[in-house]
Protein backbone atom coordinates (compact mmCIF):
# COMPACT_ATOMS: atom_id res chain seq x y z
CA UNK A 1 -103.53 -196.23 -43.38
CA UNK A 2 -102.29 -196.81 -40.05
CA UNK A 3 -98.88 -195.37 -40.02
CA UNK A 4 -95.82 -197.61 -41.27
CA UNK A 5 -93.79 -197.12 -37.51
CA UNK A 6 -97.05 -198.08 -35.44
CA UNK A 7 -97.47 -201.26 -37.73
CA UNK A 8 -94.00 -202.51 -37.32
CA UNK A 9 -94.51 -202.27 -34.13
CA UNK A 10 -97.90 -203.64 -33.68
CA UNK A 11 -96.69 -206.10 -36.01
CA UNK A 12 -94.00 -207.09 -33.80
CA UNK A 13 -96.19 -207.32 -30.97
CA UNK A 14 -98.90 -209.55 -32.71
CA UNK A 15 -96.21 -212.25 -33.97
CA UNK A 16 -94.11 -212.53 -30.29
CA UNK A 17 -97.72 -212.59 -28.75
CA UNK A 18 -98.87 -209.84 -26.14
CA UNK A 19 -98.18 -209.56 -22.85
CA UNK A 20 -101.37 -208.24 -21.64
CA UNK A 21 -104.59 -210.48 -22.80
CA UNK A 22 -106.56 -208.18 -23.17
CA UNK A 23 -111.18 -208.25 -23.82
CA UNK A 24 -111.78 -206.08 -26.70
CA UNK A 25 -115.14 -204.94 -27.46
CA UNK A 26 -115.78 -204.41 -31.13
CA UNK A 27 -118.44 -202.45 -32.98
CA UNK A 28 -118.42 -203.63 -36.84
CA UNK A 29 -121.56 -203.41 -39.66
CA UNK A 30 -123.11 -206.27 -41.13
CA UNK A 31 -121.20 -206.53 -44.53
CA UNK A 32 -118.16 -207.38 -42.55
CA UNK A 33 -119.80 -210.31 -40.40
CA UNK A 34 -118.27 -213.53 -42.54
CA UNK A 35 -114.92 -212.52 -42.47
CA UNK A 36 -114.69 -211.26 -38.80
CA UNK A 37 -116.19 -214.58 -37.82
CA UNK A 38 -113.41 -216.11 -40.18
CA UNK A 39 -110.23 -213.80 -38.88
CA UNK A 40 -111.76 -213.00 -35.06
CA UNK A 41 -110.60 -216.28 -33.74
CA UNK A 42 -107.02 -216.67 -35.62
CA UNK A 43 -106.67 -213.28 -33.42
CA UNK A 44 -107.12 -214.39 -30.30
CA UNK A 45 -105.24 -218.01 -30.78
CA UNK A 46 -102.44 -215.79 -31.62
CA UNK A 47 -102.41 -213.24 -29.10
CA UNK A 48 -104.81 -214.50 -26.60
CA UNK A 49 -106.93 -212.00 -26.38
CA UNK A 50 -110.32 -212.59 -26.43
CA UNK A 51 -112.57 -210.07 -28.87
CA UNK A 52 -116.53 -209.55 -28.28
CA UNK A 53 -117.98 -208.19 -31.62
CA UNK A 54 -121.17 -206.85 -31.47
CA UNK A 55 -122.80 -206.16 -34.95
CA UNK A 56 -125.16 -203.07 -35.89
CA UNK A 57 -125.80 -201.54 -39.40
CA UNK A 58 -123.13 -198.98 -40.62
CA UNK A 59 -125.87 -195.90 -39.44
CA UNK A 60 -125.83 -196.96 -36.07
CA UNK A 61 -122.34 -197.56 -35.36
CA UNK A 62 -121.12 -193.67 -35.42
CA UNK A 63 -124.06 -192.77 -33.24
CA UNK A 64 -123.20 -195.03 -30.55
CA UNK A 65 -119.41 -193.79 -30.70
CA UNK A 66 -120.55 -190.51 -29.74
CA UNK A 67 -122.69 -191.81 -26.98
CA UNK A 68 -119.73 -193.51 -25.21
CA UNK A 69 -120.49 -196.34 -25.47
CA UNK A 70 -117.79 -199.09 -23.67
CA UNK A 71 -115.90 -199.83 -27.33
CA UNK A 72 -112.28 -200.22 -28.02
CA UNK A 73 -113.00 -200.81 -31.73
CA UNK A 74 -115.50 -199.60 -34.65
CA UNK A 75 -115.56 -200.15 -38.27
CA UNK A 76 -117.11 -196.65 -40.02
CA UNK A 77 -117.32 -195.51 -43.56
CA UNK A 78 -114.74 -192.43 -44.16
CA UNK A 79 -117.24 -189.69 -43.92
CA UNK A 80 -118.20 -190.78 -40.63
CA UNK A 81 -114.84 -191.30 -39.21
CA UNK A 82 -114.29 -187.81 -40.38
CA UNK A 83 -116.87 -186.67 -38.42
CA UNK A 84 -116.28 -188.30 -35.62
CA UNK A 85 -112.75 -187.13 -35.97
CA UNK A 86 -113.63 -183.27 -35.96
CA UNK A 87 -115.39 -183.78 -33.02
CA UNK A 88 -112.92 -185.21 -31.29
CA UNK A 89 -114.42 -188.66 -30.13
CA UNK A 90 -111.90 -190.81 -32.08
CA UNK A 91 -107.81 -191.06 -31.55
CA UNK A 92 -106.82 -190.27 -35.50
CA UNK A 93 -103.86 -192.69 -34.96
CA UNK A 94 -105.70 -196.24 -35.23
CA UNK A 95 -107.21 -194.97 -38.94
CA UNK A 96 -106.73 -198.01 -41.37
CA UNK A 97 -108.57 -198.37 -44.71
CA UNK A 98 -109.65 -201.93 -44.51
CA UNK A 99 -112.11 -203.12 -47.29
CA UNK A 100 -115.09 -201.89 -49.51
CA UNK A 101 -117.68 -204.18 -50.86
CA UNK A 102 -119.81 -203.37 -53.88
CA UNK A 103 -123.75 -204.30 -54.39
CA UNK A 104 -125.36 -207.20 -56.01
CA UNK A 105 -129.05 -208.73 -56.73
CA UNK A 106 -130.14 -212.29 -55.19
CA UNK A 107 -132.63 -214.48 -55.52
CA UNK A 108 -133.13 -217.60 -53.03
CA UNK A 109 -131.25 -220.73 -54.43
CA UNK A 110 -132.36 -222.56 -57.08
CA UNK A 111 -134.79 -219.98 -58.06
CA UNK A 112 -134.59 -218.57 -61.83
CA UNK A 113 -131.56 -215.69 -62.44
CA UNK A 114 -132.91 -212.66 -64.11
CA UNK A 115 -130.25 -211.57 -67.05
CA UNK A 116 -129.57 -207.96 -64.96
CA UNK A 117 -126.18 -207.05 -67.45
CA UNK A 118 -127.25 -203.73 -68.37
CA UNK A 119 -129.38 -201.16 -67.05
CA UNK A 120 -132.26 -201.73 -69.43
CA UNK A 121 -131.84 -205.58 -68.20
CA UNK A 122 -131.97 -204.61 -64.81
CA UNK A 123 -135.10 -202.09 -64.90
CA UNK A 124 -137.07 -205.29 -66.83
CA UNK A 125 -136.18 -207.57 -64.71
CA UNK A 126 -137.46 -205.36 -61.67
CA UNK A 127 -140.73 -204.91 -63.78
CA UNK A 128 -141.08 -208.55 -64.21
CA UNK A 129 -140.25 -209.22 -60.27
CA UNK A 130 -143.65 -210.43 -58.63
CA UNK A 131 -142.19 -209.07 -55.18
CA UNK A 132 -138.82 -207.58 -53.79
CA UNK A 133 -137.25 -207.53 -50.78
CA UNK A 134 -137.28 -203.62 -48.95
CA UNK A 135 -135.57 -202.31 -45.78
CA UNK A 136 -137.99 -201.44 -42.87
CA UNK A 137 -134.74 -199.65 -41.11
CA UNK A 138 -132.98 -196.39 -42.41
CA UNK A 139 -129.52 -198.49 -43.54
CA UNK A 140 -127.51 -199.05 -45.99
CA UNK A 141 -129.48 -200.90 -47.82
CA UNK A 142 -132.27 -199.04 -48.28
CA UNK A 143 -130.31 -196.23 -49.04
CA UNK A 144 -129.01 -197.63 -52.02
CA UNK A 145 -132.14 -199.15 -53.27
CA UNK A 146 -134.33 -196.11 -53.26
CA UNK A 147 -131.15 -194.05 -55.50
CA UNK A 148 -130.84 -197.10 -57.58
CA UNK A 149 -135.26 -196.96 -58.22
CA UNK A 150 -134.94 -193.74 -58.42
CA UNK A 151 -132.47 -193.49 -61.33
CA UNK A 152 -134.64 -196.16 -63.43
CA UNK A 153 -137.73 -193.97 -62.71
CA UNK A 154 -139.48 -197.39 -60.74
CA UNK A 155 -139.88 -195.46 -57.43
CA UNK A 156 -143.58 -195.59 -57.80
CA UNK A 157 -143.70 -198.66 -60.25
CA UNK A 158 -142.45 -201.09 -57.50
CA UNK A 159 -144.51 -199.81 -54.61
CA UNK A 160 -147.23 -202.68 -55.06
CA UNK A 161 -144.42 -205.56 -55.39
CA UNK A 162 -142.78 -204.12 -52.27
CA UNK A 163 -142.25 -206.36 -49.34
CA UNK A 164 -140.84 -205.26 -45.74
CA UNK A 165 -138.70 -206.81 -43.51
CA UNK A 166 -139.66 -206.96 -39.76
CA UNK A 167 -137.92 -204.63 -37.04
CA UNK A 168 -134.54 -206.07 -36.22
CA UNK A 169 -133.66 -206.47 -32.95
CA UNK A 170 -131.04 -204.60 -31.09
CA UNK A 171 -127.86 -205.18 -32.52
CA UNK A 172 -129.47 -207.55 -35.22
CA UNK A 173 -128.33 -207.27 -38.81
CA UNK A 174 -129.12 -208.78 -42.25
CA UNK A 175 -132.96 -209.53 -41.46
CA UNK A 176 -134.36 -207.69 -45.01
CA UNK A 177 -132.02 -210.97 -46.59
CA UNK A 178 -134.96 -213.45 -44.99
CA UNK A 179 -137.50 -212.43 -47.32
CA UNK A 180 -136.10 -213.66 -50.12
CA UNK A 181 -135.08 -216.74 -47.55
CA UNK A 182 -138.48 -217.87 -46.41
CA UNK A 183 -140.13 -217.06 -50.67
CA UNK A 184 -141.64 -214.22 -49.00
CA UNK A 185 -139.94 -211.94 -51.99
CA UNK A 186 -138.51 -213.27 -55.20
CA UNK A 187 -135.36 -210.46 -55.87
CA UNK A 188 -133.39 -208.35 -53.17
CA UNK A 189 -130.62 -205.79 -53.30
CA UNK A 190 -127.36 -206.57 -51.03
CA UNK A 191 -124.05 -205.78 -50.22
CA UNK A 192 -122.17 -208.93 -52.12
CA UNK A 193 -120.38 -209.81 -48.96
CA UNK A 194 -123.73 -210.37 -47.13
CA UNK A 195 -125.29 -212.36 -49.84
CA UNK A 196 -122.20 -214.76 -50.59
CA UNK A 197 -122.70 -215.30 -46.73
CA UNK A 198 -126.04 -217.04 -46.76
CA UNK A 199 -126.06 -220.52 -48.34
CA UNK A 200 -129.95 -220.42 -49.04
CA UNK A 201 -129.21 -216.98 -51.41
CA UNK A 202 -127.38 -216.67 -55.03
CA UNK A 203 -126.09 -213.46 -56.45
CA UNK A 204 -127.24 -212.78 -59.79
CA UNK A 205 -124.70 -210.47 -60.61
CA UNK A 206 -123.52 -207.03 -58.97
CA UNK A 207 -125.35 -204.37 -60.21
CA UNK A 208 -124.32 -202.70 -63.68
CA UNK A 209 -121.69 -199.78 -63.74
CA UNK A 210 -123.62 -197.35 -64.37
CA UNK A 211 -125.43 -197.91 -60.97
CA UNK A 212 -122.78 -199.57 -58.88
CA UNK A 213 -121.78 -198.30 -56.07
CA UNK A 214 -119.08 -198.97 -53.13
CA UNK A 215 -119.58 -198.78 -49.18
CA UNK A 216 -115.58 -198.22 -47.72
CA UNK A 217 -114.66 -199.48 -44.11
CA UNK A 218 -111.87 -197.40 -41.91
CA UNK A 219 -111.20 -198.43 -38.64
CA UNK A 220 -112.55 -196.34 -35.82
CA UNK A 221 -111.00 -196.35 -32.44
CA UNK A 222 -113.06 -194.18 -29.68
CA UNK A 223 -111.14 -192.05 -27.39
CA UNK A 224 -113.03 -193.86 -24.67
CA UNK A 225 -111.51 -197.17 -25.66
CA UNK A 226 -110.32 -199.54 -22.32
CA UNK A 227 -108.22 -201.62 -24.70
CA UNK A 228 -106.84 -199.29 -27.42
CA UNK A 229 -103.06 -200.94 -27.76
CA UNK A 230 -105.29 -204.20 -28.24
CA UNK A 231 -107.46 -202.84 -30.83
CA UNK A 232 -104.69 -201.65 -33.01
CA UNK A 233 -102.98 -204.63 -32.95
CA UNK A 234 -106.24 -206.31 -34.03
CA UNK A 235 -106.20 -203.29 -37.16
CA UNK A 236 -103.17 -204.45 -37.80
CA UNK A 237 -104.46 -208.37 -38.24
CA UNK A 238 -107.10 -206.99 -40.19
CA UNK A 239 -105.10 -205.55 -42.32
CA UNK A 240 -102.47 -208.30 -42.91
CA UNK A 241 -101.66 -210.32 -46.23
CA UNK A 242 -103.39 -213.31 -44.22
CA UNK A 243 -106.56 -211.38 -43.87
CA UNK A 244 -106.88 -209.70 -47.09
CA UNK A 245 -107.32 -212.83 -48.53
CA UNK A 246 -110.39 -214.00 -46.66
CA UNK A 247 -112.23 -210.82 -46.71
CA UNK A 248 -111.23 -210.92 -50.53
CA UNK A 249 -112.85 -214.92 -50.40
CA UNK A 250 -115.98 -213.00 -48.69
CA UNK A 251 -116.81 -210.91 -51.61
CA UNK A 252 -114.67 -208.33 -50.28
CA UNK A 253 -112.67 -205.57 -51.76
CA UNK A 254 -109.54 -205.48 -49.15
CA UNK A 255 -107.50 -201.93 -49.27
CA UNK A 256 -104.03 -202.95 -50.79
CA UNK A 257 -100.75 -201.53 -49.15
């Protein structure tokens, strides 16, 4: 957590309103894009400055910290802040646990809900799937869907009902969810934040214990940061009473003080 005498402080600062407006360039993943599109512009009515978030999947985001790239602001899982933290890219000071969001399977809406409760339930309902949704990219995503295959032994089983999402674009995130979108693939596997956040999608269920799984947000600021004071007083927003409650809304898992 941020420490408590930098977020009186910041606090301070964010409810008199700041001085300096200042542009902050964020870098955050895709699981967080709801809720920053929620909380982003209570920010800047109440500080007035203005934020540019740019969104990338959670691999991406610590390899373009250590290129330098022009951020004030990233949003890393804790193993990558660590590294980024031995190699001294990162100012250890702006660290704040913010949120963790847990998996989930989705079919389009409407569409029939396969009973997924246990892990038996799961692997037949997998079996029965006609097609499911993969990752073409190395993410999240299909990181988590080739341990969760792996542990039901369907690795090779689901290779024919496979279908691939197209190359994202730079900075593009969430395309694999389209499959399922345009009936291309009947069942995909998703962070639960990302599939509350598409109207055309309905969770099934998150995935059973035995095979759940969390990815864990920390705040990352880069030592090359242009706005830093203005990033950590946008930590600090994030990691308000206020804004625990819509990343909760978002399928979210906020860190509690």
């Amino acid at each position: 957590m941020v420490s408590r005498a930098i977020s009186i402080v910041l606090f301070s600062v964010f409810l008199l309103g700041s001085a300096h407006a200042a542009h902050i360039r964020v870098l955050c993943p895709g699981a967080l894009k709801a809720p920053m599109e929620t909380l982003i512009p209570d920010f800047e009515r109440a500080t007035g400055h203005i934020v540019e978030v740019v969104f990338d999947i959670i691999n991406a985001i610590a390899g373009r910290v250590r290129e330098g790239q022009s951020f004030d602001l990233a949003m890393e899982s804790p193993a990558q802040w660590e590294a980024l933290a031995a190699e001294r890219r990162i100012d250890p000071s702006g660290r704040a646990n913010l949120a963790g969001v847990k998996w989930g399977l989705y079919v389009k809406k409407g569409a029939p809900k396969p009973n997924i409760d246990t892990v038996d339930a799961l692997k037949q309902a997998l079996l029965n799937a006609n097609s499911i949704a993969y990752s073409s990219v190395q993410g999240p995503i299909r990181a988590y869907q080739a341990r969760v295959t792996e542990q039901l032994g369907l690795t090779q089983a689901l290779e024919p009902k496979a279908r691939y999402g197209r190359t994202p674009r730079p900075g593009e995130v969430g395309v694999t969810f389209e499959l399922v979108m345009n009936g291309e693939a009947e069942l995909g596997f998703g962070t639960i934040s990302e599939i509350l956040a598409r109207p055309s999608l309905e969770m099934v269920s998150p995935m059973p214990s035995e095979l759940q799984s969390i990815i864990t947000f920390v705040s990352v600021l880069p030592v090359n940061a242009q706005e830093p004071a203005a990033a950590k007083e946008l930590v600090v927003f994030l990691s308000s009473p206020k804004a625990r409650i819509v990343l909760r809304r978002s399928g979210l898992e906020p860190d509690e003080p």
